[in-house]
PDB file of N, CA and C in Angstrom:
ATOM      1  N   UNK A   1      17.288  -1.515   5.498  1.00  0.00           N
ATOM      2  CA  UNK A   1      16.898  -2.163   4.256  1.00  0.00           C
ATOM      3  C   UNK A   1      17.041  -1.185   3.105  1.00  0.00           C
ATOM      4  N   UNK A   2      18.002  -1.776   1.586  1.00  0.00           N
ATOM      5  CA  UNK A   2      17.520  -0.846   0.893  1.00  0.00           C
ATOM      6  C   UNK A   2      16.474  -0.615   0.327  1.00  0.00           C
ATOM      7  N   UNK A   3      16.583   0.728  -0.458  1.00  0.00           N
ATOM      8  CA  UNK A   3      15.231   0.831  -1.133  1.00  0.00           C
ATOM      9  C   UNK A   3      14.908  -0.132  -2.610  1.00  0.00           C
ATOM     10  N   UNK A   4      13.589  -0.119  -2.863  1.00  0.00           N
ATOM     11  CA  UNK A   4      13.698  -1.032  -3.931  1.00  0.00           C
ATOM     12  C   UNK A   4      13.532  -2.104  -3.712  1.00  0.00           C
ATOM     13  N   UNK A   5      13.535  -2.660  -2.765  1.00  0.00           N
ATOM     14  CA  UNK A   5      13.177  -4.232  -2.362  1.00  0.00           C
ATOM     15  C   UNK A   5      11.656  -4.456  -2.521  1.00  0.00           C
ATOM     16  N   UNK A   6      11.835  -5.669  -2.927  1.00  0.00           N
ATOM     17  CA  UNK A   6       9.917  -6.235  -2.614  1.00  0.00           C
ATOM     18  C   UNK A   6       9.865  -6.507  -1.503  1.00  0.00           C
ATOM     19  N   UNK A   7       8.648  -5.943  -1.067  1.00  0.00           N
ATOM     20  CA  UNK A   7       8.120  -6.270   0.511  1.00  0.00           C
ATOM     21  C   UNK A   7       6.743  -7.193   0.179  1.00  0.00           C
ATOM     22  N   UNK A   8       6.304  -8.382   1.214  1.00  0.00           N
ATOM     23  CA  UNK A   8       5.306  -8.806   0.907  1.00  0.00           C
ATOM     24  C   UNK A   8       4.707  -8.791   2.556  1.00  0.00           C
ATOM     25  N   UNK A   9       3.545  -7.888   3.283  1.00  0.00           N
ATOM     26  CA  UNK A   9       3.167  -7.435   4.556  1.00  0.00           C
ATOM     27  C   UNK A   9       1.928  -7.947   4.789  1.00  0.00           C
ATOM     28  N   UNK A  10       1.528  -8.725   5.999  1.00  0.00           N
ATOM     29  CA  UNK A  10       0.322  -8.481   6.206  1.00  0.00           C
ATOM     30  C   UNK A  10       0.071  -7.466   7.926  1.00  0.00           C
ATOM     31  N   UNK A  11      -1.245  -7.165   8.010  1.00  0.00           N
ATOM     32  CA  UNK A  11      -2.070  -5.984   8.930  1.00  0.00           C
ATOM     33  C   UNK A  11      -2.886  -5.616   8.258  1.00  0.00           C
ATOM     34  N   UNK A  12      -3.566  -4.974   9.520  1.00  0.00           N
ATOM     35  CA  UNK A  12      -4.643  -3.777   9.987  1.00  0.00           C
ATOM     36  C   UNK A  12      -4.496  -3.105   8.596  1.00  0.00           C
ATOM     37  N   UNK A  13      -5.211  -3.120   7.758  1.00  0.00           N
ATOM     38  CA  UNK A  13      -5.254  -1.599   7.005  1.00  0.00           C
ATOM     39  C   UNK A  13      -5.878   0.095   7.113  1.00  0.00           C
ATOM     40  N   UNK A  14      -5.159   0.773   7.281  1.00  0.00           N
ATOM     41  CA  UNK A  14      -6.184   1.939   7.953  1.00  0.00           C
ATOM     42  C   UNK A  14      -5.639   3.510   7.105  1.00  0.00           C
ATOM     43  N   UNK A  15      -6.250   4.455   7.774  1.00  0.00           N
ATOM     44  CA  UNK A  15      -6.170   5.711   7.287  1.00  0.00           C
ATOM     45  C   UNK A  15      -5.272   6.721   7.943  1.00  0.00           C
ATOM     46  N   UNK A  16      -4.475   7.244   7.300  1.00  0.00           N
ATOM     47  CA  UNK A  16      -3.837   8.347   8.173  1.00  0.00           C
ATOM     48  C   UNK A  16      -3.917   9.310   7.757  1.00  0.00           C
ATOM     49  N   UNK A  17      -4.981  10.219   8.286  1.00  0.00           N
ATOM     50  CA  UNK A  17      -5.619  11.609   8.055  1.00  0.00           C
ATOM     51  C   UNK A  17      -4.586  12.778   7.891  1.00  0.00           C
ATOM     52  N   UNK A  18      -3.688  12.978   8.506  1.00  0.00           N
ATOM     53  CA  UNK A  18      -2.395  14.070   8.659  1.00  0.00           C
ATOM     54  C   UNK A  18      -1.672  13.704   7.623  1.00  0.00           C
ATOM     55  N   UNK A  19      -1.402  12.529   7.174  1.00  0.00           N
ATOM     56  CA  UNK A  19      -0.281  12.541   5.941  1.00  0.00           C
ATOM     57  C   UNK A  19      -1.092  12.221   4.738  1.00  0.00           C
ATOM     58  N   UNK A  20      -2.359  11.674   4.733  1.00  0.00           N
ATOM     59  CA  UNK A  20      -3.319  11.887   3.964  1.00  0.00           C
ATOM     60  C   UNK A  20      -3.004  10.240   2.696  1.00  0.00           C
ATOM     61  N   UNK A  21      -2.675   9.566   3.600  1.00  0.00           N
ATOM     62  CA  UNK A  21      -2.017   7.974   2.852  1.00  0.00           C
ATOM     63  C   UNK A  21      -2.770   6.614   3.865  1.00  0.00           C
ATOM     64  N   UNK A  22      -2.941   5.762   3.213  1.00  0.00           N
ATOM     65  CA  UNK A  22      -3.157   4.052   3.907  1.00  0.00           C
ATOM     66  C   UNK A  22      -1.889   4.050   4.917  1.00  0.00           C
ATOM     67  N   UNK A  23      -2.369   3.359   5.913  1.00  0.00           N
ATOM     68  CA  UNK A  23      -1.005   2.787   6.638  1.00  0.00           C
ATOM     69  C   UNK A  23      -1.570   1.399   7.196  1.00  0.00           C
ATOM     70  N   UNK A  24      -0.618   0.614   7.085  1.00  0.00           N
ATOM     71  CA  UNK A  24      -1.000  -0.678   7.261  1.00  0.00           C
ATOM     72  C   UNK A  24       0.079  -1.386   8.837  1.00  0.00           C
ATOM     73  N   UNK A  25      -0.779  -1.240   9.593  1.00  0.00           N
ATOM     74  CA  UNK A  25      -0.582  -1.588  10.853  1.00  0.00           C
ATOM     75  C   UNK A  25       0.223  -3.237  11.380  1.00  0.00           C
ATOM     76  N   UNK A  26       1.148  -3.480  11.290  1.00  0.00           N
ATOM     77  CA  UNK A  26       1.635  -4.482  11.891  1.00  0.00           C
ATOM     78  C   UNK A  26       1.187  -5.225  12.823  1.00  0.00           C
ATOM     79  N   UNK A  27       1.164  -6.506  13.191  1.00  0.00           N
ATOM     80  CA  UNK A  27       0.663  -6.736  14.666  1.00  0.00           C
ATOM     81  C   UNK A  27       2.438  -6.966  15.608  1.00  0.00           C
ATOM     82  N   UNK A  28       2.144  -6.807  16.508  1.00  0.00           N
ATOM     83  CA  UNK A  28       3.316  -6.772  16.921  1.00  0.00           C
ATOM     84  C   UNK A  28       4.128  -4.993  17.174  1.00  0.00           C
ATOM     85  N   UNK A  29       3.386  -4.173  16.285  1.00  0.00           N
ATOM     86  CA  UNK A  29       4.292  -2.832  16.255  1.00  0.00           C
ATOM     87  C   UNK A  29       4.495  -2.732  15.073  1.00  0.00           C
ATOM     88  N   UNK A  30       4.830  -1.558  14.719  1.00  0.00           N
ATOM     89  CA  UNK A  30       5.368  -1.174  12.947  1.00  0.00           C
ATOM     90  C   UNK A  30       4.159  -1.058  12.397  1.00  0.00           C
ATOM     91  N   UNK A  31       4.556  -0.289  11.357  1.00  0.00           N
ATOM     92  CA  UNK A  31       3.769   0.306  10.431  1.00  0.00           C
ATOM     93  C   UNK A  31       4.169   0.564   9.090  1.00  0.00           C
ATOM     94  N   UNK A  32       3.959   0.767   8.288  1.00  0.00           N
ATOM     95  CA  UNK A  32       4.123   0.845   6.659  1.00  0.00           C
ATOM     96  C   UNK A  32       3.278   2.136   6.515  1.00  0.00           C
ATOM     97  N   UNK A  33       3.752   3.347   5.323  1.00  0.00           N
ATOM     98  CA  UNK A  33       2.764   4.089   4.835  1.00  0.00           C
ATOM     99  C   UNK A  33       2.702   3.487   3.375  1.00  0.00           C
ATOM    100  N   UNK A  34       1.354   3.196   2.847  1.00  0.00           N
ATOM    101  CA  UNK A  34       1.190   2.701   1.230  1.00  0.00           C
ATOM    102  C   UNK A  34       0.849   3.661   0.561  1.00  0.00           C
ATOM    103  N   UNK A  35       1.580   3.700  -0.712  1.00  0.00           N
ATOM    104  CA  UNK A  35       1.176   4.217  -1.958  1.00  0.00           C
ATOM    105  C   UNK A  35       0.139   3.489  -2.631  1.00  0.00           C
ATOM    106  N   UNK A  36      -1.448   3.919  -3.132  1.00  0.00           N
ATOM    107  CA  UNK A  36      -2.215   2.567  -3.454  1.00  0.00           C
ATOM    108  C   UNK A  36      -3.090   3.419  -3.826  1.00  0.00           C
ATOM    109  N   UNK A  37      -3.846   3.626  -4.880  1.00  0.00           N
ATOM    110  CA  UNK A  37      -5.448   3.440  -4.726  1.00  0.00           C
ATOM    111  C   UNK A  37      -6.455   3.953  -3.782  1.00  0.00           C
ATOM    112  N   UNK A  38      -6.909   4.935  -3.998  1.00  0.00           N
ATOM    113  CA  UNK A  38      -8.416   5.406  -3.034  1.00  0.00           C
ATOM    114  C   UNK A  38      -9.360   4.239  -2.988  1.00  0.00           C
ATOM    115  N   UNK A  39      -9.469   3.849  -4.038  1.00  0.00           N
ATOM    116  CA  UNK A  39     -10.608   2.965  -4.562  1.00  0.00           C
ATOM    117  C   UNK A  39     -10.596   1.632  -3.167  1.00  0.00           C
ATOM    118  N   UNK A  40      -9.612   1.373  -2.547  1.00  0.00           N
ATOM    119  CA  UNK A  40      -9.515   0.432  -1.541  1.00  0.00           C
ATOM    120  C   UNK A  40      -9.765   0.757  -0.450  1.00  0.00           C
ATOM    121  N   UNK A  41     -10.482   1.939   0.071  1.00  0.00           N
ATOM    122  CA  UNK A  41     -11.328   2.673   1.261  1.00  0.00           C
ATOM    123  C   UNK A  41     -11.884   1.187   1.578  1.00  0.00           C
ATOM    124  N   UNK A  42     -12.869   0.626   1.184  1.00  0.00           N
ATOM    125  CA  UNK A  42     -13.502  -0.908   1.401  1.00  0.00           C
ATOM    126  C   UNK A  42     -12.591  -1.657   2.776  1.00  0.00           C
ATOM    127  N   UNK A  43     -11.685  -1.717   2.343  1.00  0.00           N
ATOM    128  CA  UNK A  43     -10.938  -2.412   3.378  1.00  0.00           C
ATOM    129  C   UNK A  43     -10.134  -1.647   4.397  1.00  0.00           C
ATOM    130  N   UNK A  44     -10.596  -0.913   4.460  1.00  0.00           N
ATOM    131  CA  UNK A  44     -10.087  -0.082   5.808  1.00  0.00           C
ATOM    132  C   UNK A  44     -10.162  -0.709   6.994  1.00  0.00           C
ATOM    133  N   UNK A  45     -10.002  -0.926   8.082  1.00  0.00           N
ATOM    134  CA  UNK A  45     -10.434  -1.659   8.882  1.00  0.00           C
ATOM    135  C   UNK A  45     -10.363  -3.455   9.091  1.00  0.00           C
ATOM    136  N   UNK A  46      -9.750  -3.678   8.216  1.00  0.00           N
ATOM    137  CA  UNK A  46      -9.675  -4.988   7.800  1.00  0.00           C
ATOM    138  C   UNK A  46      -8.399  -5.820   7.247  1.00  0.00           C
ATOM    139  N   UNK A  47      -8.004  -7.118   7.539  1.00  0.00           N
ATOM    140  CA  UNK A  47      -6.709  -7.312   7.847  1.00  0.00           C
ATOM    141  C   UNK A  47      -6.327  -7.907   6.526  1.00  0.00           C
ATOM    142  N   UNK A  48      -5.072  -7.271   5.693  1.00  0.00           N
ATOM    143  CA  UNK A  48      -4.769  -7.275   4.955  1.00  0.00           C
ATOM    144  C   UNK A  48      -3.338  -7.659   4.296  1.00  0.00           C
ATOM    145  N   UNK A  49      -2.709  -8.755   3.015  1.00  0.00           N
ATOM    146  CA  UNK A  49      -1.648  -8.585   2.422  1.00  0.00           C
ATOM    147  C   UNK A  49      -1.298  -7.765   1.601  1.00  0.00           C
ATOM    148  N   UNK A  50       0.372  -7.085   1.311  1.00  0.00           N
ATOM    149  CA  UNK A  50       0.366  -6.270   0.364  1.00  0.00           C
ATOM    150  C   UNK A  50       1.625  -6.794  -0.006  1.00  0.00           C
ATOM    151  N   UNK A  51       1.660  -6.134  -1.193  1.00  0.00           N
ATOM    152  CA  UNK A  51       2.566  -6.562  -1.874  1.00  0.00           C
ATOM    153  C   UNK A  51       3.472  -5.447  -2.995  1.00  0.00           C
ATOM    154  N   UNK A  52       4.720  -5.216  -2.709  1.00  0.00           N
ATOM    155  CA  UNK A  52       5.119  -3.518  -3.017  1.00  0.00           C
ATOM    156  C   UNK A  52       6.532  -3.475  -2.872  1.00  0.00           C
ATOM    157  N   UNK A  53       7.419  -2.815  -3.704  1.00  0.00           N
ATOM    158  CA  UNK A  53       8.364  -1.872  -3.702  1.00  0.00           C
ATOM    159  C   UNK A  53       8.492  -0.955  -2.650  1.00  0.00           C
ATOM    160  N   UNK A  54       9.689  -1.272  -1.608  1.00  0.00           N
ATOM    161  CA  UNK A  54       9.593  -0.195  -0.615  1.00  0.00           C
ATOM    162  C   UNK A  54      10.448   1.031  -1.282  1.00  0.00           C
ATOM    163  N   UNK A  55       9.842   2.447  -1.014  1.00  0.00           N
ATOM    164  CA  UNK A  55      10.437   3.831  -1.748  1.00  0.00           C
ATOM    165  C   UNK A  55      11.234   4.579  -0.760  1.00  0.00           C
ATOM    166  N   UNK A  56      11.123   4.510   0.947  1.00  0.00           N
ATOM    167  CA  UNK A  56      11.869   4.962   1.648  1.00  0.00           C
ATOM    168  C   UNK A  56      12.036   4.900   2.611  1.00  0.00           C
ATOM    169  N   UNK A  57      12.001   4.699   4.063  1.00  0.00           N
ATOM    170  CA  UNK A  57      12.070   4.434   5.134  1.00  0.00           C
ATOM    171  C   UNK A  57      10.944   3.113   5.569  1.00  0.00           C
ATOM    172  N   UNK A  58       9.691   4.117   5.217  1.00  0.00           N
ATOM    173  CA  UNK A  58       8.500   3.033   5.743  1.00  0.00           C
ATOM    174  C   UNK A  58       7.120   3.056   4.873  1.00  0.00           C
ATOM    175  N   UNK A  59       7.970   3.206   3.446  1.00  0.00           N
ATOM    176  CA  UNK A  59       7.165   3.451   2.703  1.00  0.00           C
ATOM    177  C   UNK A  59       6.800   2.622   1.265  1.00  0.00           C
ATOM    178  N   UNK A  60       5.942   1.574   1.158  1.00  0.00           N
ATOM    179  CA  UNK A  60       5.700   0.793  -0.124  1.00  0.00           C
ATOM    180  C   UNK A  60       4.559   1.452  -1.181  1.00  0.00           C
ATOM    181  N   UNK A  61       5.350   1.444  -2.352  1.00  0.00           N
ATOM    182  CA  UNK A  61       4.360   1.317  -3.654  1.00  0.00           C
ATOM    183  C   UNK A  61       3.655   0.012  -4.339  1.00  0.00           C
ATOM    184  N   UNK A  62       2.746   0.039  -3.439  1.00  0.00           N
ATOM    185  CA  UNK A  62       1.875  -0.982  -3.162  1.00  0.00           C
ATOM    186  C   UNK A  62       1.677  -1.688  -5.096  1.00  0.00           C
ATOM    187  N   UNK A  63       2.046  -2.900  -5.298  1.00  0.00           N
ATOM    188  CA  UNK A  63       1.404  -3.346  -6.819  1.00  0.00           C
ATOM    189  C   UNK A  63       0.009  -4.639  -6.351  1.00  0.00           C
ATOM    190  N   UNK A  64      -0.307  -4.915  -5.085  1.00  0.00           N
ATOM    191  CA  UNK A  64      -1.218  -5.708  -4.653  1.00  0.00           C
ATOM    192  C   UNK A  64      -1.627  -5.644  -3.385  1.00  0.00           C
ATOM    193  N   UNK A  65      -3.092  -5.833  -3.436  1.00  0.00           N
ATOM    194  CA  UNK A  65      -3.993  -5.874  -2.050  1.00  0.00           C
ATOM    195  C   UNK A  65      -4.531  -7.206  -1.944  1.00  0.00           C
ATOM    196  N   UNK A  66      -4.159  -7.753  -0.907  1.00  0.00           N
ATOM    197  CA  UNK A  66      -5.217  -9.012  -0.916  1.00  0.00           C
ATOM    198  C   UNK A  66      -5.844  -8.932   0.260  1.00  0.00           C
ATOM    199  N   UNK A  67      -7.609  -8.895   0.281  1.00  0.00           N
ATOM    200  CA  UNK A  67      -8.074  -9.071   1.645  1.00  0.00           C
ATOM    201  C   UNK A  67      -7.956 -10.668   2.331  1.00  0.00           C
ATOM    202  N   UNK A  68      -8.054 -10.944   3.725  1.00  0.00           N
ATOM    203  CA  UNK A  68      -7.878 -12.210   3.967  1.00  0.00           C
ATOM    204  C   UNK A  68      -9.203 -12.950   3.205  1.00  0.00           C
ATOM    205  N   UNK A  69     -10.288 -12.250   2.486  1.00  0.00           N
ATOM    206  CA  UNK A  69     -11.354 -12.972   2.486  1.00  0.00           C
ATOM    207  C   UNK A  69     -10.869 -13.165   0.824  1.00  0.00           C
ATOM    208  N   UNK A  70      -9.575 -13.312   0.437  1.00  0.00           N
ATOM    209  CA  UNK A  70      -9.325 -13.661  -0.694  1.00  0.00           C
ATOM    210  C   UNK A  70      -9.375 -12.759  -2.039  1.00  0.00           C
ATOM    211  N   UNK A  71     -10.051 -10.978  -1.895  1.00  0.00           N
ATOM    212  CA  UNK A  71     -10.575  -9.766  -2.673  1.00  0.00           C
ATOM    213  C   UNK A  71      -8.982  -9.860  -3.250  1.00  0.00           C
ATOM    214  N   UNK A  72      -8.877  -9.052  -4.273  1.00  0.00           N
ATOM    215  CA  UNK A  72      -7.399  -8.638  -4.977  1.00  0.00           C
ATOM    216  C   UNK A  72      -7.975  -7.300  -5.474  1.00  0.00           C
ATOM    217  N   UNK A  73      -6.860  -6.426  -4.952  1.00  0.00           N
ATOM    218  CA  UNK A  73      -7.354  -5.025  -6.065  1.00  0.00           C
ATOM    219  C   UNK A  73      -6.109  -4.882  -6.367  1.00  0.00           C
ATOM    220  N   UNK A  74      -5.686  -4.865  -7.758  1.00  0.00           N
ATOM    221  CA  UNK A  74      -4.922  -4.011  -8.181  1.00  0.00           C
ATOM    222  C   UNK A  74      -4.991  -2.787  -8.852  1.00  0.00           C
ATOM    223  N   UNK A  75      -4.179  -1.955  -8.892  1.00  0.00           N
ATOM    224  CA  UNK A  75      -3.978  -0.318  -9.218  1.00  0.00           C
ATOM    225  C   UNK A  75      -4.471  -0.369 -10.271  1.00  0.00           C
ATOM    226  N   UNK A  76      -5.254   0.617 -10.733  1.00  0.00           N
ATOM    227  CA  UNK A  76      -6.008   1.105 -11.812  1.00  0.00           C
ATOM    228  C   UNK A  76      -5.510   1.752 -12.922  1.00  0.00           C
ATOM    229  N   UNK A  77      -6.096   2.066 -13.983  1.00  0.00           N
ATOM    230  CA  UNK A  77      -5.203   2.387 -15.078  1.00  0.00           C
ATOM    231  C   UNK A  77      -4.776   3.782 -14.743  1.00  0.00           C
ATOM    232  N   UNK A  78      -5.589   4.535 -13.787  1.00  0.00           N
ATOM    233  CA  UNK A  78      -5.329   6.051 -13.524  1.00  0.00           C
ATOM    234  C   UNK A  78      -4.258   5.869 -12.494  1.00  0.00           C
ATOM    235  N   UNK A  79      -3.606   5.331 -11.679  1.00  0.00           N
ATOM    236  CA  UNK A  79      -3.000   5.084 -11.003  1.00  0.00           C
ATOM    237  C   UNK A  79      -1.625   4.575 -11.673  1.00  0.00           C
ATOM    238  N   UNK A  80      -1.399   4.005 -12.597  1.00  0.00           N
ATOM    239  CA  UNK A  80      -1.073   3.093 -13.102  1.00  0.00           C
ATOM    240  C   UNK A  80      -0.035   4.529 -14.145  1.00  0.00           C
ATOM    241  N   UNK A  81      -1.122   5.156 -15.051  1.00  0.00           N
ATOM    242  CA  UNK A  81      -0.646   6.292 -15.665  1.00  0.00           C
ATOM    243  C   UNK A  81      -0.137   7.362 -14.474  1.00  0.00           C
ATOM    244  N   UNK A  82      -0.436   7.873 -14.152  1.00  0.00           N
ATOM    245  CA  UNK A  82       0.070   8.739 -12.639  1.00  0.00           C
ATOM    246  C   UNK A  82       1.614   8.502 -12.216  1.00  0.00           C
ATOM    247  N   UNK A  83       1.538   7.254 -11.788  1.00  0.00           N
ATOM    248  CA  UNK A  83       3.252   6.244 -11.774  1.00  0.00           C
ATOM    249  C   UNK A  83       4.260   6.635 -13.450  1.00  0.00           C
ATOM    250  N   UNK A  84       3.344   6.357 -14.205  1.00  0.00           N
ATOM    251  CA  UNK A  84       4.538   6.554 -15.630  1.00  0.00           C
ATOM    252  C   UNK A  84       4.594   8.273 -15.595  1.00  0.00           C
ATOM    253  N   UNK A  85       3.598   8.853 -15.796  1.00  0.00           N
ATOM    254  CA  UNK A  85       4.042  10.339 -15.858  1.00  0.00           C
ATOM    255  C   UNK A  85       4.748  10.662 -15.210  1.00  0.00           C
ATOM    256  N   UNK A  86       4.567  10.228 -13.713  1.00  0.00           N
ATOM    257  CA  UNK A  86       5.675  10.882 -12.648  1.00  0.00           C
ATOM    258  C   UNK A  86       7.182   9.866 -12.707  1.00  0.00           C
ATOM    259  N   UNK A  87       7.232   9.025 -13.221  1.00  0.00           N
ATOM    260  CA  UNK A  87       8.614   9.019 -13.531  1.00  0.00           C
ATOM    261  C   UNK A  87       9.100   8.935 -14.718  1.00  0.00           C
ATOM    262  N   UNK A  88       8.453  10.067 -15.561  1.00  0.00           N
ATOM    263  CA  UNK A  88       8.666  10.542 -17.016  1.00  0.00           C
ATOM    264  C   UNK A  88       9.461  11.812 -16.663  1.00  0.00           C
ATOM    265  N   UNK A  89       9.255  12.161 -15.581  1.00  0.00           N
ATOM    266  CA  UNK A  89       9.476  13.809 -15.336  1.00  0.00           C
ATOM    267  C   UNK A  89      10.361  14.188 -14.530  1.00  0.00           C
TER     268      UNK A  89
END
């Protein structure tokens, strides 16, 4: 797949301590690492849509969280600025 595509995923949302990112667990197999928000710790553990720009192999810049219980978080303005600086530079 190239890069740049919208991906729209649901899974497991969880933590991956060694690369220090969300990874959102497939059922079936596969995995995604997300670019997203600390602030969505909440749903760790809990089965989730996303919605994102994939950046490289197995990797989305997440622009939406939806929990199944209907929650939406989107990226924050610090998050949001973070993204423009770093592709200012």
């Amino acid at each position: 797949m190239p890069r740049g595509t919208r991906h729209i995923e649901t899974g497991t949302l969880g933590w991956d301590a060694s690369n220090r990112l969300h990874v959102l667990h497939i059922p079936g197999g596969g995995h995604w690492y997300l670019a997203m928000p600390g602030r969505t710790a909440r749903l760790i553990g809990h089965e989730v849509t996303v919605e994102g720009i994939r950046l490289g192999f197995n990797m989305l810049d997440v622009s939406r969280v939806l929990a199944v219980d209907g929650v939406t978080r989107r990226p924050g303005w610090g998050a949001m600025l973070a993204r423009l600086l770093g592709a200012a530079i």
